[in-house]
C-alpha atoms as a PDB file:
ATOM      1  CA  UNK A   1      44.970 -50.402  -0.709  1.00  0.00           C
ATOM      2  CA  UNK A   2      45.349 -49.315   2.705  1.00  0.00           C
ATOM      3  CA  UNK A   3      42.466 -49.158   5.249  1.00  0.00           C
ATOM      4  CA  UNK A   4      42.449 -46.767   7.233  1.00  0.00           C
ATOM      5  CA  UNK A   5      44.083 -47.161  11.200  1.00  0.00           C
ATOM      6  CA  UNK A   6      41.229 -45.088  13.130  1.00  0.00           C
ATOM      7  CA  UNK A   7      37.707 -45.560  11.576  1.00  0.00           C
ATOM      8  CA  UNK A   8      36.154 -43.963  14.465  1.00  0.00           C
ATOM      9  CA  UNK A   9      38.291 -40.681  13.238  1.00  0.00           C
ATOM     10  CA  UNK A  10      37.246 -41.405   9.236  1.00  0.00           C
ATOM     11  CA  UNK A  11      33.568 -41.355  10.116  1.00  0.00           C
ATOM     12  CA  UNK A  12      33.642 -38.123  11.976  1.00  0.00           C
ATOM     13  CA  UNK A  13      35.881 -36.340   9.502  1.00  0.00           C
ATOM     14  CA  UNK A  14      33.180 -37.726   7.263  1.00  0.00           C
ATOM     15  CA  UNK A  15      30.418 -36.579   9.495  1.00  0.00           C
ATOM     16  CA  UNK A  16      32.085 -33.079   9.719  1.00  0.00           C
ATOM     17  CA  UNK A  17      32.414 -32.481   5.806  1.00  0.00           C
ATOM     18  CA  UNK A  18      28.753 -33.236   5.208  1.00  0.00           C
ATOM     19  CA  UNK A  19      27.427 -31.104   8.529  1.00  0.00           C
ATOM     20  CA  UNK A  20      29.539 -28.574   6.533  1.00  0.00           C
ATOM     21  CA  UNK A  21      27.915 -28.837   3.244  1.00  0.00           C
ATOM     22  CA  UNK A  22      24.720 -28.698   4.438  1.00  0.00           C
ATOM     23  CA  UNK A  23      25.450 -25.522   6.286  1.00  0.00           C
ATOM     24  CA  UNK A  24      26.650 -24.123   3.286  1.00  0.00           C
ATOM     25  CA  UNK A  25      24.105 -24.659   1.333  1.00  0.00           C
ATOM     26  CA  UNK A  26      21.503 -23.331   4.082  1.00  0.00           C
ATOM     27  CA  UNK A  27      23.412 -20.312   4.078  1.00  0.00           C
ATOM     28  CA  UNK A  28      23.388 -20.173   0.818  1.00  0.00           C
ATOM     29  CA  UNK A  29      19.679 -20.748   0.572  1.00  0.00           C
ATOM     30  CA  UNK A  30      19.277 -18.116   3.161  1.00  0.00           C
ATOM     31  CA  UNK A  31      21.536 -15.583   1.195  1.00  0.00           C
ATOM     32  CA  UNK A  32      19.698 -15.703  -1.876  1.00  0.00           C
ATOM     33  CA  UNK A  33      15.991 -15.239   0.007  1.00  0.00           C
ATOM     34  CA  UNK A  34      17.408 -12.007   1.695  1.00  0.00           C
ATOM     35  CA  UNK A  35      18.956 -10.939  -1.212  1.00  0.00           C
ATOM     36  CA  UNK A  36      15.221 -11.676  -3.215  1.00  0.00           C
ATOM     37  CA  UNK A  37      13.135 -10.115  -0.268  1.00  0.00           C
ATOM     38  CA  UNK A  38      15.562  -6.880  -0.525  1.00  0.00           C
ATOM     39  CA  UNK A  39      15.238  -6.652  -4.064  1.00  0.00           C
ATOM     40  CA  UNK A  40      11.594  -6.845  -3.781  1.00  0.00           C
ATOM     41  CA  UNK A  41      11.877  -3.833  -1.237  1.00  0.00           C
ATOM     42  CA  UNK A  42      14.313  -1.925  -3.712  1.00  0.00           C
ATOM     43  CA  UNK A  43      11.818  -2.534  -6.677  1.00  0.00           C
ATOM     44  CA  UNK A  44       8.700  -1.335  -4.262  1.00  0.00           C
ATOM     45  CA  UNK A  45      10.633   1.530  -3.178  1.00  0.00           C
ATOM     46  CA  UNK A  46      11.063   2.479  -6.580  1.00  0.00           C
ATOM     47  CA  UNK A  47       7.651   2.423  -6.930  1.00  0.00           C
ATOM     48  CA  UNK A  48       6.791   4.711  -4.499  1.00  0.00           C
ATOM     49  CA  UNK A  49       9.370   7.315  -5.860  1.00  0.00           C
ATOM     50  CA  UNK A  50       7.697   6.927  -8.707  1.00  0.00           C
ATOM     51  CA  UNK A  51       4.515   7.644  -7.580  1.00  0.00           C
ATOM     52  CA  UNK A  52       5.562  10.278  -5.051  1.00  0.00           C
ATOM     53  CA  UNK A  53       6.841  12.225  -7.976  1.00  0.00           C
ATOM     54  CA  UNK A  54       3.882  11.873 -10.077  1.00  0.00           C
ATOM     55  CA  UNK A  55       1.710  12.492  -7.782  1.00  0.00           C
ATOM     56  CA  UNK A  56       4.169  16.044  -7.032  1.00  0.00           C
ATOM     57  CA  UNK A  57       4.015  16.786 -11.171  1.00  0.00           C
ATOM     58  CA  UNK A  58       0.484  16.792 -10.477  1.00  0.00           C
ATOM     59  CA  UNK A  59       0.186  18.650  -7.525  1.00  0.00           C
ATOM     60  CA  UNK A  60       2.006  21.405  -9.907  1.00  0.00           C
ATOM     61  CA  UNK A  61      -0.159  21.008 -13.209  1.00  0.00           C
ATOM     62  CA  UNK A  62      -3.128  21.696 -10.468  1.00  0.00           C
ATOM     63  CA  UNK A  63      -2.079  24.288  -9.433  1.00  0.00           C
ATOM     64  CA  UNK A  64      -1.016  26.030 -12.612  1.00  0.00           C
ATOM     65  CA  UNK A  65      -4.603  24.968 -13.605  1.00  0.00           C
ATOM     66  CA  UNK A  66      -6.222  26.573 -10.850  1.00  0.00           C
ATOM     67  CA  UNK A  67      -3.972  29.859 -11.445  1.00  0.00           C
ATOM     68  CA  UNK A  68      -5.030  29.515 -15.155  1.00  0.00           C
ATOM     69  CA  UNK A  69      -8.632  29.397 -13.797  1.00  0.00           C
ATOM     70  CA  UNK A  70      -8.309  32.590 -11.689  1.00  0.00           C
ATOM     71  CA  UNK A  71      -6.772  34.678 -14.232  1.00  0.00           C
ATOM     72  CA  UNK A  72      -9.659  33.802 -16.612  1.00  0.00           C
ATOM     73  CA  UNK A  73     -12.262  34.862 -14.459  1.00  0.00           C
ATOM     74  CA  UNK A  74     -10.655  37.957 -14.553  1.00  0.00           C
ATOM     75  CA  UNK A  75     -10.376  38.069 -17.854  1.00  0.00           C
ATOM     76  CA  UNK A  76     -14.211  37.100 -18.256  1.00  0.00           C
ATOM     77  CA  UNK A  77     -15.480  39.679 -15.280  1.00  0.00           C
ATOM     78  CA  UNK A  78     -13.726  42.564 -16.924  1.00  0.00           C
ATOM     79  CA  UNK A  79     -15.233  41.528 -20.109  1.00  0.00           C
ATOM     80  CA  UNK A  80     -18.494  41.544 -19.136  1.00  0.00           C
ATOM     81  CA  UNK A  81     -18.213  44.806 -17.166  1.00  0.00           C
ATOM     82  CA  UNK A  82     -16.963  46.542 -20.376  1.00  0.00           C
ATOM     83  CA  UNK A  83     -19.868  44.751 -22.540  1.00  0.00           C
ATOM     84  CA  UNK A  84     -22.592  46.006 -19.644  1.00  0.00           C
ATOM     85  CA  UNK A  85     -20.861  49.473 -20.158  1.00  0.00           C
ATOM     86  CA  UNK A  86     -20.990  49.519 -23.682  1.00  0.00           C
ATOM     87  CA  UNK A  87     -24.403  48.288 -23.855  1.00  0.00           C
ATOM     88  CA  UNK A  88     -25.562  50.816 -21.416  1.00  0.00           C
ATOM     89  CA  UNK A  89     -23.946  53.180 -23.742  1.00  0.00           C
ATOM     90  CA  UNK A  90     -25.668  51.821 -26.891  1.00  0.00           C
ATOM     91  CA  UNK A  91     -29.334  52.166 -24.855  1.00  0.00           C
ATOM     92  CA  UNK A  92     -28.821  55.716 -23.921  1.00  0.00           C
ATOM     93  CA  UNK A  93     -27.990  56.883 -27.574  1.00  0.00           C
ATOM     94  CA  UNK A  94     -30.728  54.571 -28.974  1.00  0.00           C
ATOM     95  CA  UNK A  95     -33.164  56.435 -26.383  1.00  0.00           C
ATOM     96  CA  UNK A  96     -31.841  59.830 -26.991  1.00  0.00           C
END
């Protein structure tokens, strides 16, 4: 085997090749917590669609609710002003 002519230029190719892998790999590490912190945002912003639209269904079932409400109080004061009437009817023919 041959050694090599210029150590000095061995060592810092050497040197070189590992500063490089262990900037890759940081970057690599880096990558893949960005990547997992934006997922985390994507999967919480989900969320809150979720919610925002749940929350909306129910903003719509109230209010049908409350419109149900209304129209049955109608219902119920027109029924009891034609049972007053007819029971004011019944008392006069039972006092006749």
């Amino acid at each position: 085997m041959k050694k090599s002519e210029n150590p000095v230029r061995d060592s810092l190719i050497i040197t070189k090749v590992v500063s490089f892998i262990f900037d890759f790999f940081k970057q690599t590490i880096r990558d893949y917590e960005n990547t997992k912190k934006i997922k985390a945002f994507d999967k919480m912003d989900e969320q809150f669609s979720t919610i925002e639209h749940l929350l909306i269904k129910q903003e719509k079932m109230l209010h049908e609710q409350r419109k149900m409400i209304e129209e049955l109080k109608n219902k119920f004061l027109i029924s009891s002003v034609i049972i007053i009437a007819l029971s004011i009817t019944v008392l006069i023919q039972v006092i006749r």
